[in-house]
N, C-alpha and C. Protein backbone atom coordinates (compact mmCIF):
# COMPACT_ATOMS: atom_id res chain seq x y z
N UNK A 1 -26.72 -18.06 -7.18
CA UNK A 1 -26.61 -16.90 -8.03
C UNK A 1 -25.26 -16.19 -7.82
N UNK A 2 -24.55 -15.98 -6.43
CA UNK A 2 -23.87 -15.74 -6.00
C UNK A 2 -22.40 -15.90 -7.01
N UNK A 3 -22.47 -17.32 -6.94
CA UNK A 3 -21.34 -18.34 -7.62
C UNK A 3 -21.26 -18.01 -9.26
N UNK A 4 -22.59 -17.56 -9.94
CA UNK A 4 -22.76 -17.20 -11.08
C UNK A 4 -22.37 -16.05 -11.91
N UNK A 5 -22.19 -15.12 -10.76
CA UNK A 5 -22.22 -13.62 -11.11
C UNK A 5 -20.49 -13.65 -10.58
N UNK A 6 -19.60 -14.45 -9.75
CA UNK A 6 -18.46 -14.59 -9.90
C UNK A 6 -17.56 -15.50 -11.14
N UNK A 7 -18.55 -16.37 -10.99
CA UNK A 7 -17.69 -16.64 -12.33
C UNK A 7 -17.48 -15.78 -13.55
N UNK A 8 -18.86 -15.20 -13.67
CA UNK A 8 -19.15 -14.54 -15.12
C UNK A 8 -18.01 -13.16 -15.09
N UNK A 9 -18.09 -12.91 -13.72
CA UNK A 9 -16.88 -11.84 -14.01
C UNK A 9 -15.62 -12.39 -14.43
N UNK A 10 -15.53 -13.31 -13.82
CA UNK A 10 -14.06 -14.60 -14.02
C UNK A 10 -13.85 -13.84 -15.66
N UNK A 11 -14.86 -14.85 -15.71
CA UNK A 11 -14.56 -15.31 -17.69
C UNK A 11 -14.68 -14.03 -18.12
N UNK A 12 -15.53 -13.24 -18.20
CA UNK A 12 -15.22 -11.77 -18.53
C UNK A 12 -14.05 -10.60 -18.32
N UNK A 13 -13.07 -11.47 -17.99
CA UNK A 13 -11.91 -11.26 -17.86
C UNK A 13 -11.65 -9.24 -17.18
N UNK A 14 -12.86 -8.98 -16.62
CA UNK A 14 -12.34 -7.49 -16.30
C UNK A 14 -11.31 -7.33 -15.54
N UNK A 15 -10.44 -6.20 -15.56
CA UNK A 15 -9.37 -5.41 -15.22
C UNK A 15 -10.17 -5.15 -13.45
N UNK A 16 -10.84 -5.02 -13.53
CA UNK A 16 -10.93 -4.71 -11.82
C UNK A 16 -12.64 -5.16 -11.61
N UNK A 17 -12.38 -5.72 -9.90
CA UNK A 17 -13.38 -6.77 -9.67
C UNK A 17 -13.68 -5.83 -8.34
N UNK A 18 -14.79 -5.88 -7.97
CA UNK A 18 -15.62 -5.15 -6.60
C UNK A 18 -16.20 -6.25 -6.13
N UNK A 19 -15.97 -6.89 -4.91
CA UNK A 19 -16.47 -8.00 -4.28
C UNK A 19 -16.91 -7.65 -3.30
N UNK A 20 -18.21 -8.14 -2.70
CA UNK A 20 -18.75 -7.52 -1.32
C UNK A 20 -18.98 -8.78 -0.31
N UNK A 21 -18.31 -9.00 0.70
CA UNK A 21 -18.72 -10.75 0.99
C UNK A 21 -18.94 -11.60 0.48
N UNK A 22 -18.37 -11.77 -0.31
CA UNK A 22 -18.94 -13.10 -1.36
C UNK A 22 -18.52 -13.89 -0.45
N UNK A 23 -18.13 -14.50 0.76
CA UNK A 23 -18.22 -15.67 1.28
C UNK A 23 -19.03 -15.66 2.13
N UNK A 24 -20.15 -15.22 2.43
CA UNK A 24 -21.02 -15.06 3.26
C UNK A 24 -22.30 -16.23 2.51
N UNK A 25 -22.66 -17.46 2.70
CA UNK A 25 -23.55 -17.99 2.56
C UNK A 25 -22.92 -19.44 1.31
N UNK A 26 -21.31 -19.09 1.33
CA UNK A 26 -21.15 -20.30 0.40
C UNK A 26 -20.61 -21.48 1.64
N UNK A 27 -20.32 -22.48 1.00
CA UNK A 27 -20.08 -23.46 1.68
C UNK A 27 -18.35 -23.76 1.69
N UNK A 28 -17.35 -24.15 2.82
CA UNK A 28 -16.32 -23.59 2.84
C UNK A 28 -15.50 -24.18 1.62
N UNK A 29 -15.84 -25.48 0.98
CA UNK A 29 -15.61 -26.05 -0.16
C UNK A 29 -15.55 -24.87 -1.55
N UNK A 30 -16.93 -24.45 -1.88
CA UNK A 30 -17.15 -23.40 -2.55
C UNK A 30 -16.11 -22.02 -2.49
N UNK A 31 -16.31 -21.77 -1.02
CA UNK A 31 -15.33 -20.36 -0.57
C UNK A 31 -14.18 -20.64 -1.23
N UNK A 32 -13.08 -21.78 -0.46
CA UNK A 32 -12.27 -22.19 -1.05
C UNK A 32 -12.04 -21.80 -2.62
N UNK A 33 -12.49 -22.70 -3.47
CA UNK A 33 -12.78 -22.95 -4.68
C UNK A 33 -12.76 -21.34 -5.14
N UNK A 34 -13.70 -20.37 -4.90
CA UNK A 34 -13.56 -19.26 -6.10
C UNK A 34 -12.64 -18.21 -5.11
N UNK A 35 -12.10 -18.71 -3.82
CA UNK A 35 -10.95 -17.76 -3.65
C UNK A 35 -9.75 -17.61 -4.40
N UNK A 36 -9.70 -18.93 -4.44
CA UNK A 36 -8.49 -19.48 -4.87
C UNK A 36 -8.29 -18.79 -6.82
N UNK A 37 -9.67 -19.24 -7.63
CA UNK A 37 -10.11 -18.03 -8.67
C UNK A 37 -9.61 -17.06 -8.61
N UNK A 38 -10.15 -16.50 -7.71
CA UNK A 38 -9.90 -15.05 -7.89
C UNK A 38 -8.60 -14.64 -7.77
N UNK A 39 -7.71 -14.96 -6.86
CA UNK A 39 -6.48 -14.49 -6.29
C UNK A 39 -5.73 -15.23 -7.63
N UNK A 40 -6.16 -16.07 -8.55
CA UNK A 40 -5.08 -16.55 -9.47
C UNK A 40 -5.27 -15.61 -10.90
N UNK A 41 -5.65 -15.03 -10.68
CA UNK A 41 -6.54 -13.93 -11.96
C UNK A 41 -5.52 -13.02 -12.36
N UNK A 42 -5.48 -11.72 -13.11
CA UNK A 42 -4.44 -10.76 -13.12
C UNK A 42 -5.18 -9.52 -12.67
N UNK A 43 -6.64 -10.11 -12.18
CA UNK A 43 -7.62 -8.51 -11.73
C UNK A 43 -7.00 -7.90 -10.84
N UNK A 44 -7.42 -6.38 -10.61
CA UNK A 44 -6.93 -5.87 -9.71
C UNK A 44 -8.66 -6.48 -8.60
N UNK A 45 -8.44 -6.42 -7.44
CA UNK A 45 -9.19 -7.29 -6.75
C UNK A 45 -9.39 -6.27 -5.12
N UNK A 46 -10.73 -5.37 -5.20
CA UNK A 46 -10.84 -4.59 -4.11
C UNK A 46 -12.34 -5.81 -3.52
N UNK A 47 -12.35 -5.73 -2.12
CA UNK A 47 -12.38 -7.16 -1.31
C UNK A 47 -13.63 -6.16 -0.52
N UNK A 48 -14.65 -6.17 -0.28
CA UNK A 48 -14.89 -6.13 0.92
C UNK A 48 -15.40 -7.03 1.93
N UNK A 49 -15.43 -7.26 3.40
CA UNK A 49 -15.25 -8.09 4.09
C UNK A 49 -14.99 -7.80 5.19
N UNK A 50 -15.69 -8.70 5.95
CA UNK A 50 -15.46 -8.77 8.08
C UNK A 50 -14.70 -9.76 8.30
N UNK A 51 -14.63 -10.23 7.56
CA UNK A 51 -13.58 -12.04 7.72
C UNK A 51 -11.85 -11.65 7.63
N UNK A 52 -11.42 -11.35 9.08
CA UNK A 52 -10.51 -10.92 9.50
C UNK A 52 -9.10 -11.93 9.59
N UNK A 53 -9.66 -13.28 9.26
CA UNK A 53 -8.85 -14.45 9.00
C UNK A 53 -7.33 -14.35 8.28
N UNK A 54 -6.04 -14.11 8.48
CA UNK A 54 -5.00 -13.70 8.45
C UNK A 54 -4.19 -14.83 7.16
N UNK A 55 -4.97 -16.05 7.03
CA UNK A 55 -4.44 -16.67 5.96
C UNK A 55 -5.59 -16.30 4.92
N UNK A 56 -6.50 -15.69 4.97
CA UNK A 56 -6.84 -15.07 4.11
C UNK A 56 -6.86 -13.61 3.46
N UNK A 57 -6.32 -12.72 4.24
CA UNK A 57 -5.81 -11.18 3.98
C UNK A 57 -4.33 -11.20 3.52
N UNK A 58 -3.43 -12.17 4.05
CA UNK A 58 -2.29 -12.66 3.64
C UNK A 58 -2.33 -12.44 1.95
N UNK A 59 -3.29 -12.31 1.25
CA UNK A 59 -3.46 -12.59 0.22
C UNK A 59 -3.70 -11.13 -0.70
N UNK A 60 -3.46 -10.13 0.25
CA UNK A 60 -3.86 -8.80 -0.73
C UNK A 60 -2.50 -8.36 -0.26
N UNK A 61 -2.24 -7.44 -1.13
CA UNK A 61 -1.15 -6.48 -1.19
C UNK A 61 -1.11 -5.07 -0.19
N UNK A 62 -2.71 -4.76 -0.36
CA UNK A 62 -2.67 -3.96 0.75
C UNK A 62 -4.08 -4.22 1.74
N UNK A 63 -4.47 -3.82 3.13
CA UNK A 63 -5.55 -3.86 3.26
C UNK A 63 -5.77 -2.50 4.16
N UNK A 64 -6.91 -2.18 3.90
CA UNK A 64 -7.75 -0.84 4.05
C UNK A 64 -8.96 -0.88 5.47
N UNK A 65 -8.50 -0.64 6.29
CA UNK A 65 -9.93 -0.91 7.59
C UNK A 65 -10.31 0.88 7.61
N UNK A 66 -11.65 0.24 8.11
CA UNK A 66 -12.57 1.47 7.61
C UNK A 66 -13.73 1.48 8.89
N UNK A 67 -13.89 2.58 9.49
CA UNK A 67 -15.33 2.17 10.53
C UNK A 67 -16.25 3.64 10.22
N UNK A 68 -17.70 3.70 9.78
CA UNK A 68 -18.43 4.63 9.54
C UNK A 68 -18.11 5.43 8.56
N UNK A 69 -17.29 4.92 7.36
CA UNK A 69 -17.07 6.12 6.40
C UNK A 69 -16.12 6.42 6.22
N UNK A 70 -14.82 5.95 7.73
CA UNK A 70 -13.63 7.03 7.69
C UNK A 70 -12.24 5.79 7.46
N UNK A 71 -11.79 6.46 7.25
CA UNK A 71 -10.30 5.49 7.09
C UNK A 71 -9.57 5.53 8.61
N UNK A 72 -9.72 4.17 8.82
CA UNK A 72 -8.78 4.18 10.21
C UNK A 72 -7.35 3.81 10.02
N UNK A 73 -7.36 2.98 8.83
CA UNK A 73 -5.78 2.47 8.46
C UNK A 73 -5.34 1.83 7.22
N UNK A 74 -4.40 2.39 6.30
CA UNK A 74 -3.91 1.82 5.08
C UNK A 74 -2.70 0.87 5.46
N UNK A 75 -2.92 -0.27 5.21
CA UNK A 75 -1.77 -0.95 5.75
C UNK A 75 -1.26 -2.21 4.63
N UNK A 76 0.00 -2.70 5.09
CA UNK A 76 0.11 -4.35 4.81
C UNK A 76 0.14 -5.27 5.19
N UNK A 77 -0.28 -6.21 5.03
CA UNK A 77 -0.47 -7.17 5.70
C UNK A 77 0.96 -8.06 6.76
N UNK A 78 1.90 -7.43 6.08
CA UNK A 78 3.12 -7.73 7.80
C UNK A 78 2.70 -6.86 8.78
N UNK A 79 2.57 -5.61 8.50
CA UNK A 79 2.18 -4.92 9.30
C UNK A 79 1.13 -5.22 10.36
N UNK A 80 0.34 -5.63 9.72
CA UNK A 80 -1.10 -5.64 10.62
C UNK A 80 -0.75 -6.99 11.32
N UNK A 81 0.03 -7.89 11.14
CA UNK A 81 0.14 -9.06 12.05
C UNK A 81 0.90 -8.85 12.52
N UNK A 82 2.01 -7.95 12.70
CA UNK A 82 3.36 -7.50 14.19
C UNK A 82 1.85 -6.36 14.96
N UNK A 83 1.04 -5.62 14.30
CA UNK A 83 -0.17 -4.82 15.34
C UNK A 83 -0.31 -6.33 15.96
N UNK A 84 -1.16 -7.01 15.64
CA UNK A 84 -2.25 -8.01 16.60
C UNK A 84 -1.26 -8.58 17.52
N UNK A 85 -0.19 -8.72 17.02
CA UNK A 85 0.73 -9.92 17.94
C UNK A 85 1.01 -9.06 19.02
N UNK A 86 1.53 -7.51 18.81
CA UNK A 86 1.92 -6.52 19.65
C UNK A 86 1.30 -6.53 21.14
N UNK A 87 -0.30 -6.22 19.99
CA UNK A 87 -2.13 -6.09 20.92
C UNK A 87 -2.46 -7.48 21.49
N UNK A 88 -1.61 -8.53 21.24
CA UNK A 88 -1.44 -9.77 22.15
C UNK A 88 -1.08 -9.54 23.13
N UNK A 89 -0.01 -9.45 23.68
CA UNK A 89 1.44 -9.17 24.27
C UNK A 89 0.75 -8.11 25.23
N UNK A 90 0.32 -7.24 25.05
CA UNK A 90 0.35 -5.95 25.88
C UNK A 90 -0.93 -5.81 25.65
C-alpha cells in the first residue's frame, strides 16, 4: 500500500510531498527504486526519517534535526558531515 500511495503522489504531480519513513518496511531494491523517484521529481520534498545514512541526506538541500518538538538544528548537509567527522576526531 505503501508503494501505492507513493506513486500516486508521483503521478499526481503535487508541488509538495510529506513523507514519513517511507523506507521503513520496503525492501532495499524497492527503497532504492522510489528514492531515486522522488529525488528526480521537481517536488519540493519534506522527508521525515531516523535513517541518518549520509549518502542518503546528501540528497536534500537542507536538513532539519528535531528532538521532542524543538529544533535542535537547521543545517546543510556539508555542514553536518565536517560536525560528525569533527565528533570523530575529538
Amino acid at each position: 500500500m505503501k508503494k501505492i500511495n507513493i506513486a500516486r503522489a508521483l503521478l499526481e504531480n503535487r508541488p509538495l510531498l510529506l513523507v514519513d519513513e517511507f523506507k521503513s518496511g520496503l525492501d532495499e531494491e524497492s527503497s532504492k527504486l522510489i528514492t531515486d523517484k522522488l529525488f528526480d521529481s521537481e517536488n519540493t520534498i519534506i522527508m521525515i526519517s531516523h535513517n541518518l545514512d549520509k549518502s542518503f541526506l546528501k540528497r536534500f538541500d537542507s536538513i532539519i534535526f528535531m528532538e521532542k518538538g524543538k529544533l535542535l538544528q537547521n543545517t546543510s548537509m556539508n555542514y553536518y558531515l565536517k560536525l560528525v567527522i569533527i565528533s570523530m576526531i575529538f
